[in-house]
PDB file of N, CA and C in Angstrom:
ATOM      1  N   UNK A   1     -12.077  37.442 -51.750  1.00  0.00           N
ATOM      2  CA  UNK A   1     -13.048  36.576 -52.414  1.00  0.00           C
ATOM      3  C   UNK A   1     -14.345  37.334 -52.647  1.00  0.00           C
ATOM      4  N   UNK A   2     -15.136  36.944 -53.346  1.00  0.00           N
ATOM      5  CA  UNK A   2     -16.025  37.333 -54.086  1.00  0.00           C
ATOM      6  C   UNK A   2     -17.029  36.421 -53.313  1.00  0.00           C
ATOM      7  N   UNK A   3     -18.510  37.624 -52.814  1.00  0.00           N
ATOM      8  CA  UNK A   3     -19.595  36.722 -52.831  1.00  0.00           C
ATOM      9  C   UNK A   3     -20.607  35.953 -53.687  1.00  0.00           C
ATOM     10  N   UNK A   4     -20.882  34.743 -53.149  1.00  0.00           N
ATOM     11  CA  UNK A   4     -21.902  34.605 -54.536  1.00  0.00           C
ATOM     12  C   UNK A   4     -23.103  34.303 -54.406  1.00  0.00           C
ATOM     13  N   UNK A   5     -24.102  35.299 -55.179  1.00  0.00           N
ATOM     14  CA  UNK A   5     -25.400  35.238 -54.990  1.00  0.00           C
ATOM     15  C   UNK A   5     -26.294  35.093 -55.644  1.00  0.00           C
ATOM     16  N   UNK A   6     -27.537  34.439 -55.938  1.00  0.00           N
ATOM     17  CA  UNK A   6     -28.410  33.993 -57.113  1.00  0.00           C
ATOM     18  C   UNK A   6     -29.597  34.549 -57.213  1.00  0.00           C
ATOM     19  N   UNK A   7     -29.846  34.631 -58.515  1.00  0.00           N
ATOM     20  CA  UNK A   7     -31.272  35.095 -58.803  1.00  0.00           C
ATOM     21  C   UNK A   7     -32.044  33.981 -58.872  1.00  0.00           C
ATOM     22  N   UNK A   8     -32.977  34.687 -59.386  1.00  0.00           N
ATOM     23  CA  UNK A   8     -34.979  33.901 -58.860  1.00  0.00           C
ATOM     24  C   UNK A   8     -34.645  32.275 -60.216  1.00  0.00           C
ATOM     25  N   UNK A   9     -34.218  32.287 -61.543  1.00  0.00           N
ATOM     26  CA  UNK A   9     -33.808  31.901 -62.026  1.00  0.00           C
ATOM     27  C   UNK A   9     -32.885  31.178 -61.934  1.00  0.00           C
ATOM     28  N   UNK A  10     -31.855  31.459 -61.024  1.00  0.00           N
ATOM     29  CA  UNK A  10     -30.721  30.373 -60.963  1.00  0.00           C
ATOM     30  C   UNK A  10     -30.952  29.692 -59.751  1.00  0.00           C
ATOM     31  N   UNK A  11     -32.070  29.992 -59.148  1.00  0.00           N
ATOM     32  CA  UNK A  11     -32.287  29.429 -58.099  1.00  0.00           C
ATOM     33  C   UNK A  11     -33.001  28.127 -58.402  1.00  0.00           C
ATOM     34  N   UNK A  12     -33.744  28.304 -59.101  1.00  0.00           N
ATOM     35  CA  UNK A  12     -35.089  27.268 -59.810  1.00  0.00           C
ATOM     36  C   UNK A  12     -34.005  26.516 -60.859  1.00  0.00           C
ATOM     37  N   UNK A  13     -33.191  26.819 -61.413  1.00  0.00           N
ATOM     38  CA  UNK A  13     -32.613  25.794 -62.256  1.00  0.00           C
ATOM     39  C   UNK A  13     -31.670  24.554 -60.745  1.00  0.00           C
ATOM     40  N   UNK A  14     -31.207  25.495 -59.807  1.00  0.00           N
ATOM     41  CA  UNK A  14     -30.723  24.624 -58.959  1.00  0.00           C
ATOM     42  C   UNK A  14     -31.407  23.736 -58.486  1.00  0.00           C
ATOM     43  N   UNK A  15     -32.665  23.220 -58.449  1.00  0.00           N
ATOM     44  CA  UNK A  15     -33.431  22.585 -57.905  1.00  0.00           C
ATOM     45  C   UNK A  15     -33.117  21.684 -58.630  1.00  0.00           C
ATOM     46  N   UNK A  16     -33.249  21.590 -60.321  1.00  0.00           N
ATOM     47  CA  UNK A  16     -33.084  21.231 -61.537  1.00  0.00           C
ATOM     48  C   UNK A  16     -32.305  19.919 -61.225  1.00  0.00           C
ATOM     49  N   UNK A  17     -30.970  20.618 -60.891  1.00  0.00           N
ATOM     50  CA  UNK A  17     -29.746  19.823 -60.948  1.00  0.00           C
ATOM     51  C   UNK A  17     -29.469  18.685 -59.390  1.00  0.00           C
ATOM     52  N   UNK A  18     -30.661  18.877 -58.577  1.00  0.00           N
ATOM     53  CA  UNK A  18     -30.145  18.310 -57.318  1.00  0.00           C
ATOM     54  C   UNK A  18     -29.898  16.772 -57.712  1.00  0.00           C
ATOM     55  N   UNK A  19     -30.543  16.480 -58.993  1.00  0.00           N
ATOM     56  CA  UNK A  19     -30.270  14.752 -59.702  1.00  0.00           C
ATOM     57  C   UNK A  19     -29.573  14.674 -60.184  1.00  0.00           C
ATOM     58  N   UNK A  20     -28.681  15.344 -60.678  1.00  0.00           N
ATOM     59  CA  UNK A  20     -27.234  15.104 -61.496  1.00  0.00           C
ATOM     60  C   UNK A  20     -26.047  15.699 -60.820  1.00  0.00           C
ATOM     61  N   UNK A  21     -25.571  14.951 -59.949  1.00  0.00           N
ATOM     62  CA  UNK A  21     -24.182  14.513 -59.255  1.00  0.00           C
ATOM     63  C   UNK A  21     -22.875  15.356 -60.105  1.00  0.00           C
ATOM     64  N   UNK A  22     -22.941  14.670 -61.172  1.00  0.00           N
ATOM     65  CA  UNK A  22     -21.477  15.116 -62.472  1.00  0.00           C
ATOM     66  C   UNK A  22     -21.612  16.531 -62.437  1.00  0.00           C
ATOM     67  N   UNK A  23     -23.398  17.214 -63.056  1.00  0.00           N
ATOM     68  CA  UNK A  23     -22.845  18.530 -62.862  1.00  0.00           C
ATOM     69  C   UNK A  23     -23.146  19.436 -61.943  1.00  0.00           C
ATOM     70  N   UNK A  24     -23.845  18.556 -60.685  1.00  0.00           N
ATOM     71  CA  UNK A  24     -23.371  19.771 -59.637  1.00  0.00           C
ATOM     72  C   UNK A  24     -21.733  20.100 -58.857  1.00  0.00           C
ATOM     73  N   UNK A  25     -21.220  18.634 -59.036  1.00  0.00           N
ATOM     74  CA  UNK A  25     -19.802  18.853 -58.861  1.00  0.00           C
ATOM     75  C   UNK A  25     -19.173  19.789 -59.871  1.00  0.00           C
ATOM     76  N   UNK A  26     -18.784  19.825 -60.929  1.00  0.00           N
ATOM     77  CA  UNK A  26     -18.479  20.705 -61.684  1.00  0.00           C
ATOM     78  C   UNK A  26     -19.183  22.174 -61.273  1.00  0.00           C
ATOM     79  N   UNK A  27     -20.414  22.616 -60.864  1.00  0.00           N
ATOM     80  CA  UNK A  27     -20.418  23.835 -60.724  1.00  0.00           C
ATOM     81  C   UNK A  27     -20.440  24.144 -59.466  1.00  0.00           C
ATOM     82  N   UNK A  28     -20.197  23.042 -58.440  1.00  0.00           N
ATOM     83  CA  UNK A  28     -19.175  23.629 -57.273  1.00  0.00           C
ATOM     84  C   UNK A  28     -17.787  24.204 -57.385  1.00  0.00           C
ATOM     85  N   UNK A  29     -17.051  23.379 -58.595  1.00  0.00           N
ATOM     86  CA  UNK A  29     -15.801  24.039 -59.147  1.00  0.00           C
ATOM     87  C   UNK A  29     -15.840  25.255 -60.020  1.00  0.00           C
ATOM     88  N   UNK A  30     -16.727  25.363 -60.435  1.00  0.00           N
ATOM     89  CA  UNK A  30     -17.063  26.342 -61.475  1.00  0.00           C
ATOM     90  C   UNK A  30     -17.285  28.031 -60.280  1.00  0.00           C
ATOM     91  N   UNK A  31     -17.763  27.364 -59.153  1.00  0.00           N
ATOM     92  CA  UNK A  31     -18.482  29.035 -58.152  1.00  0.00           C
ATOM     93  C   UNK A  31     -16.683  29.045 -57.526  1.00  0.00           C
ATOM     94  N   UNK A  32     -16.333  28.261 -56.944  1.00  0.00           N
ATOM     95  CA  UNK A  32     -15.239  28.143 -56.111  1.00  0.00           C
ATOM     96  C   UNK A  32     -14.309  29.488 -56.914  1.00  0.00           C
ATOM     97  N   UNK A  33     -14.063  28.703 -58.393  1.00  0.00           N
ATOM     98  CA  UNK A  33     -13.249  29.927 -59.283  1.00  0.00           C
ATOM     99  C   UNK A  33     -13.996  31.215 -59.500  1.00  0.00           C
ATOM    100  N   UNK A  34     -14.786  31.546 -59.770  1.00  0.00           N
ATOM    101  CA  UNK A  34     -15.650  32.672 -59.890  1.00  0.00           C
ATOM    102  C   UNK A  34     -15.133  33.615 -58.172  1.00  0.00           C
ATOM    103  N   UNK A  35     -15.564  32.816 -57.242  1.00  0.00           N
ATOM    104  CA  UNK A  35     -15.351  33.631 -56.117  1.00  0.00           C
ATOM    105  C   UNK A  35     -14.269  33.805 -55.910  1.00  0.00           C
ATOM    106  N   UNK A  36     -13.108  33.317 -56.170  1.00  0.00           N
ATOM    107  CA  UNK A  36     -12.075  33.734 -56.305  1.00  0.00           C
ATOM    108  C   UNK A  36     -11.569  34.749 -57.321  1.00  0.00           C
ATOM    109  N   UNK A  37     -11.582  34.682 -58.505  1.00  0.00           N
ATOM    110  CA  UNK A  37     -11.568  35.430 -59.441  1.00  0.00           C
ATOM    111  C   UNK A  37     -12.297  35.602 -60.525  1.00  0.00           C
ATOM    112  N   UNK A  38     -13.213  35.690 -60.633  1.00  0.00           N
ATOM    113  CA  UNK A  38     -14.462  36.092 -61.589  1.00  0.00           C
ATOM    114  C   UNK A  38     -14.064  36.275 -63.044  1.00  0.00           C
ATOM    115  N   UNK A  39     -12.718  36.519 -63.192  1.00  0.00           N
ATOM    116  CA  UNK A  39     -12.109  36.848 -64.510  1.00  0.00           C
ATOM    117  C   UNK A  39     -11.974  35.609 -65.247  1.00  0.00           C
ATOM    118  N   UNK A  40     -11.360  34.924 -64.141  1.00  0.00           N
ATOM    119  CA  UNK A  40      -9.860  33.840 -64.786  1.00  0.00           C
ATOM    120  C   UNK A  40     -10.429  33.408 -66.027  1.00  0.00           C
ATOM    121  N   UNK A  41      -9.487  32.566 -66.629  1.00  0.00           N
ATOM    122  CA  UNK A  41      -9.571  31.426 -68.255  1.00  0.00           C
ATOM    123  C   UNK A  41     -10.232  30.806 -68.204  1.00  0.00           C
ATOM    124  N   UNK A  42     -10.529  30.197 -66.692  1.00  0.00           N
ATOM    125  CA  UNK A  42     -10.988  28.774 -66.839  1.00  0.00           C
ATOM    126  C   UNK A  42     -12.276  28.474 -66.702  1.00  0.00           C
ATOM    127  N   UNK A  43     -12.309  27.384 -67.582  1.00  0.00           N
ATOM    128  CA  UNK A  43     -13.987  27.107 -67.882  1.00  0.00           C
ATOM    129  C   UNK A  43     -14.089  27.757 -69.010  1.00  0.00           C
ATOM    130  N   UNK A  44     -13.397  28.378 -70.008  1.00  0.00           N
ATOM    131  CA  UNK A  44     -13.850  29.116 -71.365  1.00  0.00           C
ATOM    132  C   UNK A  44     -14.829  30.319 -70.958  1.00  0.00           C
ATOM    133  N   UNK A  45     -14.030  30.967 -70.163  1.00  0.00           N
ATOM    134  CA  UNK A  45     -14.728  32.281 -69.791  1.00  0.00           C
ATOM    135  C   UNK A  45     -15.111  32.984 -70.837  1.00  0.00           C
ATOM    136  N   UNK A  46     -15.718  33.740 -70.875  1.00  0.00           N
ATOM    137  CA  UNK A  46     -16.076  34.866 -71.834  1.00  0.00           C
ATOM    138  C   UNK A  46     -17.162  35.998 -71.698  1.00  0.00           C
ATOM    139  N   UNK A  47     -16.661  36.900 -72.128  1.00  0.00           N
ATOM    140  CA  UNK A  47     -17.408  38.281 -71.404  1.00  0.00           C
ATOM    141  C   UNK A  47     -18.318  38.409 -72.723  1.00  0.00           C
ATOM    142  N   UNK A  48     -19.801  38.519 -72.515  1.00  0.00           N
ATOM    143  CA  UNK A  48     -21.108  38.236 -73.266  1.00  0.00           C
ATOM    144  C   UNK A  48     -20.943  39.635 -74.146  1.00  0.00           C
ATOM    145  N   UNK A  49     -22.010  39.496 -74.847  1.00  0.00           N
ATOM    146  CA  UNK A  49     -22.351  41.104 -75.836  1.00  0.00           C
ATOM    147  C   UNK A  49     -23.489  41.231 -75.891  1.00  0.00           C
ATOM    148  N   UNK A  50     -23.729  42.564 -76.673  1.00  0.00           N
ATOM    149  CA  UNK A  50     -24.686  42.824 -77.058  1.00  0.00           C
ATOM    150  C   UNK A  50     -25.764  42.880 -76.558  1.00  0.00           C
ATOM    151  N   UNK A  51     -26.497  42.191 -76.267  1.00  0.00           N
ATOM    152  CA  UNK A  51     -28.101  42.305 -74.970  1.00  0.00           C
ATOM    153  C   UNK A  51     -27.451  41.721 -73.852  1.00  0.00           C
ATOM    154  N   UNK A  52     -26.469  41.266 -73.851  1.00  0.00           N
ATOM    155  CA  UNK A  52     -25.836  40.630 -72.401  1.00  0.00           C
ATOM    156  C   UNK A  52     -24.881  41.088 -72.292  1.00  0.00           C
ATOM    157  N   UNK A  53     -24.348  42.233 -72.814  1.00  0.00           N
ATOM    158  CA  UNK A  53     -23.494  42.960 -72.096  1.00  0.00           C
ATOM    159  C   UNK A  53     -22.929  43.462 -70.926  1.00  0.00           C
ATOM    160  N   UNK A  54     -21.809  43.388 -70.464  1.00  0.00           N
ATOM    161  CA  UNK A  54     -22.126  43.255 -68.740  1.00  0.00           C
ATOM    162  C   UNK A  54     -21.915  42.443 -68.170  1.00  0.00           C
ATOM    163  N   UNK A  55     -21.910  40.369 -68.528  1.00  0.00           N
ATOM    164  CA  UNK A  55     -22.439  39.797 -68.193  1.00  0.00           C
ATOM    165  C   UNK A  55     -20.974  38.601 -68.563  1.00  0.00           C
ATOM    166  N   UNK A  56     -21.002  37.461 -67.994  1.00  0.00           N
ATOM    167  CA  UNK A  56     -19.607  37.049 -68.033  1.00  0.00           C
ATOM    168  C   UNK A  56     -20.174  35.262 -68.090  1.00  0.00           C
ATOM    169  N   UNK A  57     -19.720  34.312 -69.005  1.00  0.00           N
ATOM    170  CA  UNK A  57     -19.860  33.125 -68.249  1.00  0.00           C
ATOM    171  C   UNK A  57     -19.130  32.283 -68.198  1.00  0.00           C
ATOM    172  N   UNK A  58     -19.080  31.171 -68.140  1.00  0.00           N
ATOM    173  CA  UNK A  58     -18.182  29.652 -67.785  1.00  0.00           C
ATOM    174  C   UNK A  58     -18.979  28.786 -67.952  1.00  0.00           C
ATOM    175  N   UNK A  59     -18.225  27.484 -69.351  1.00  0.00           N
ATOM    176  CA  UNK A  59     -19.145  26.652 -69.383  1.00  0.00           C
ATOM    177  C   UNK A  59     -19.086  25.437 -68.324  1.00  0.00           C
ATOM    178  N   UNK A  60     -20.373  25.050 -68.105  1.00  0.00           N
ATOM    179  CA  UNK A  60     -20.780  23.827 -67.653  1.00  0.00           C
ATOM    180  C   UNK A  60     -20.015  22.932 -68.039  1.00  0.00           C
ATOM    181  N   UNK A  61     -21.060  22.663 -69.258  1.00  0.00           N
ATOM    182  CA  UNK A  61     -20.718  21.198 -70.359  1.00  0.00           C
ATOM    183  C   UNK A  61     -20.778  21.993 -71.406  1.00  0.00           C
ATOM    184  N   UNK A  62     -20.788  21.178 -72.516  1.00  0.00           N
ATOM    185  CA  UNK A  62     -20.888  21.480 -74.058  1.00  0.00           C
ATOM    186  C   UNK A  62     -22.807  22.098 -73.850  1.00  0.00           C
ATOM    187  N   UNK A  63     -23.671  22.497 -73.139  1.00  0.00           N
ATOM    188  CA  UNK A  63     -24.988  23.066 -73.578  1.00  0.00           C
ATOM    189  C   UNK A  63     -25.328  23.585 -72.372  1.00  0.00           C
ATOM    190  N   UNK A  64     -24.890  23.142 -71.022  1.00  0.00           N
ATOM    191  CA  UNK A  64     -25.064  24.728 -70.061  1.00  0.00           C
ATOM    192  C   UNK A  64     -23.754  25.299 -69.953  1.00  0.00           C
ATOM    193  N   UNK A  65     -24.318  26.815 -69.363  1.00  0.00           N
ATOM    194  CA  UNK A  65     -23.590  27.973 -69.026  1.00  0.00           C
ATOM    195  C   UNK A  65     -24.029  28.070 -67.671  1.00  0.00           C
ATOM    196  N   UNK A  66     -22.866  28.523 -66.952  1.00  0.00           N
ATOM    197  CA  UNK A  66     -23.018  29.434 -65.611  1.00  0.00           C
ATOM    198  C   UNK A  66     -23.052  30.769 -65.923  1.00  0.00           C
ATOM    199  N   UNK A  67     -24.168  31.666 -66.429  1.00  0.00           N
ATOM    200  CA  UNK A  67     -24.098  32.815 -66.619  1.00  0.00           C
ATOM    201  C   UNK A  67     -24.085  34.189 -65.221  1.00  0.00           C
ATOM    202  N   UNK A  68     -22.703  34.824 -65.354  1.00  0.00           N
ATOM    203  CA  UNK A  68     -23.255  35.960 -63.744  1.00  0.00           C
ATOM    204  C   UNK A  68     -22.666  36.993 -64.327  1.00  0.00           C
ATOM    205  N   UNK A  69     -23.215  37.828 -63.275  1.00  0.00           N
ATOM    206  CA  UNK A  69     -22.671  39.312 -63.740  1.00  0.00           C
ATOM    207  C   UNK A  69     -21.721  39.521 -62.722  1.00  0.00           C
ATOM    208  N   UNK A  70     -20.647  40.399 -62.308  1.00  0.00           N
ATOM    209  CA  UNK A  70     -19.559  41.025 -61.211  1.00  0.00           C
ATOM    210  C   UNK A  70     -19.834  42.122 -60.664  1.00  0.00           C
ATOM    211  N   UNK A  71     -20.632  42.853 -60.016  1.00  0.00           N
ATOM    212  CA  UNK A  71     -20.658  43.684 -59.277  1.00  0.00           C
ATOM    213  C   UNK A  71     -19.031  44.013 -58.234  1.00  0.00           C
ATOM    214  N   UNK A  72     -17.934  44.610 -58.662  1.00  0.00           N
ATOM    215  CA  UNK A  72     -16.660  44.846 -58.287  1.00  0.00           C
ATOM    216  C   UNK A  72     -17.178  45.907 -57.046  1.00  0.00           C
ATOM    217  N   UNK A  73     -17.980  46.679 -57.110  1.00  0.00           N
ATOM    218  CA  UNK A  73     -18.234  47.747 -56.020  1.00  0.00           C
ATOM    219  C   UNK A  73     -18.321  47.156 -54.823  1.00  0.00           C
ATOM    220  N   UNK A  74     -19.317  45.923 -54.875  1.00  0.00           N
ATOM    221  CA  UNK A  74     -19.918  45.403 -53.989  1.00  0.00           C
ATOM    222  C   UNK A  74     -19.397  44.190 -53.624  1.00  0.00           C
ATOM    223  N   UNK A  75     -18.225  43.759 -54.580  1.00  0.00           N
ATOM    224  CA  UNK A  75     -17.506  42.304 -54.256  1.00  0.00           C
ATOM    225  C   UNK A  75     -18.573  41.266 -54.198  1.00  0.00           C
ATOM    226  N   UNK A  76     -19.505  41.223 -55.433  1.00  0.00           N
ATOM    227  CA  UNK A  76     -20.757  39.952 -55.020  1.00  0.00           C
ATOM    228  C   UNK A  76     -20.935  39.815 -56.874  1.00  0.00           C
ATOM    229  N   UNK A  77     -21.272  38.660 -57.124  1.00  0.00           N
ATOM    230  CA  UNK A  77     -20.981  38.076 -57.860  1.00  0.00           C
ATOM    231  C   UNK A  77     -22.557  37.247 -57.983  1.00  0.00           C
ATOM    232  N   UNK A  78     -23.185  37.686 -58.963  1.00  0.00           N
ATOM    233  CA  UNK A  78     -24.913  37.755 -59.535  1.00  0.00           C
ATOM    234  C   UNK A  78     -24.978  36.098 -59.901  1.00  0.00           C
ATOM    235  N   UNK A  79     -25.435  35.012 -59.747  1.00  0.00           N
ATOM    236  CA  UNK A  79     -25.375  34.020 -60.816  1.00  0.00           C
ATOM    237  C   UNK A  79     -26.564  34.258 -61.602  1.00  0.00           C
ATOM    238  N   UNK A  80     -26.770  34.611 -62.541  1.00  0.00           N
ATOM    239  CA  UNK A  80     -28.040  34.327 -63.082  1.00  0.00           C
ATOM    240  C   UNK A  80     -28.663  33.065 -63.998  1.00  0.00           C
ATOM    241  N   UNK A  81     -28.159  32.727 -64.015  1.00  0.00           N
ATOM    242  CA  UNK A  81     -28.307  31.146 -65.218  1.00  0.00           C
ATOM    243  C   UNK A  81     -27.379  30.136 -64.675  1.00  0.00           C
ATOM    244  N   UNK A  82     -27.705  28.938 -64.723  1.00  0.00           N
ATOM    245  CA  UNK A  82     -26.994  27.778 -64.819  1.00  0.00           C
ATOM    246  C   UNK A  82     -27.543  26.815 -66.187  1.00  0.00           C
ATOM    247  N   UNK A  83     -28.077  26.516 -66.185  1.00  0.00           N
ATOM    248  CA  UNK A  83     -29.102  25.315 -67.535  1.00  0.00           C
ATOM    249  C   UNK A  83     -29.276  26.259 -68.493  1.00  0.00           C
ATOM    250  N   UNK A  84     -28.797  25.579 -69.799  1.00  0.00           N
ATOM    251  CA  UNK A  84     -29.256  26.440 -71.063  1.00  0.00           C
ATOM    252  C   UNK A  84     -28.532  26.960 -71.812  1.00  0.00           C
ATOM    253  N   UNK A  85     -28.536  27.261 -72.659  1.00  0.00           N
ATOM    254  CA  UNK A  85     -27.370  28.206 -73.730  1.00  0.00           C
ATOM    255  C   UNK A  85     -28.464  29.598 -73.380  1.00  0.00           C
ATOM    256  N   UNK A  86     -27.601  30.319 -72.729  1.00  0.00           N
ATOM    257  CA  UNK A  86     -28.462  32.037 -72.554  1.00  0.00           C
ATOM    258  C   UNK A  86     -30.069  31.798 -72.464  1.00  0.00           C
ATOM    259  N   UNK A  87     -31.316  31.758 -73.279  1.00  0.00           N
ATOM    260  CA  UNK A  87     -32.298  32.067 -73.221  1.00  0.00           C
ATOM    261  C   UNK A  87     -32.854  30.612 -73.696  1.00  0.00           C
ATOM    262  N   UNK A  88     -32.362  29.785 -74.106  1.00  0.00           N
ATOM    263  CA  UNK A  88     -32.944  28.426 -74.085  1.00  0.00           C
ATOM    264  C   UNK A  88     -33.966  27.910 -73.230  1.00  0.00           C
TER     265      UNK A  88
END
């Protein structure tokens, strides 16, 4: 398994969400898969481009992303975003 760890940013959006029940459940399911396999399908994975290259996410809902990066060396797993389409 994969650790998972947050930036200064995904930390402050978590605060965000401590009022909405629906999608903090969902991105308890959303880390669960990530730490397990960071790759998989699910959630409409997709590996970012271009200025976010590097960078991998899984949607929320239809307007957030769980955006993280994979550090494989280190088996730890970046969240950087939760709320937002990328830079929203």
């Amino acid at each position: 398994m994969h650790k998972i760890t947050y930036g200064k940013k995904a930390i402050k959006q978590l605060r965000i969400l401590d009022n909405n029940a629906k999608l903090l459940s969902k991105l308890s399911e959303i880390l669960l898969d990530i730490s397990t396999d960071p790759y998989s399908p699910n959630y409409n994975f997709e590996r970012l481009k271009y200025d976010l290259s590097g960078y991998c996410l899984k949607r929320l809902d239809q307007k957030n992303r769980v955006v993280y990066k994979v550090e494989d060396e280190i088996i730890t797993v970046l969240i950087v975003s939760i709320l937002g389409h990328y830079d929203d």
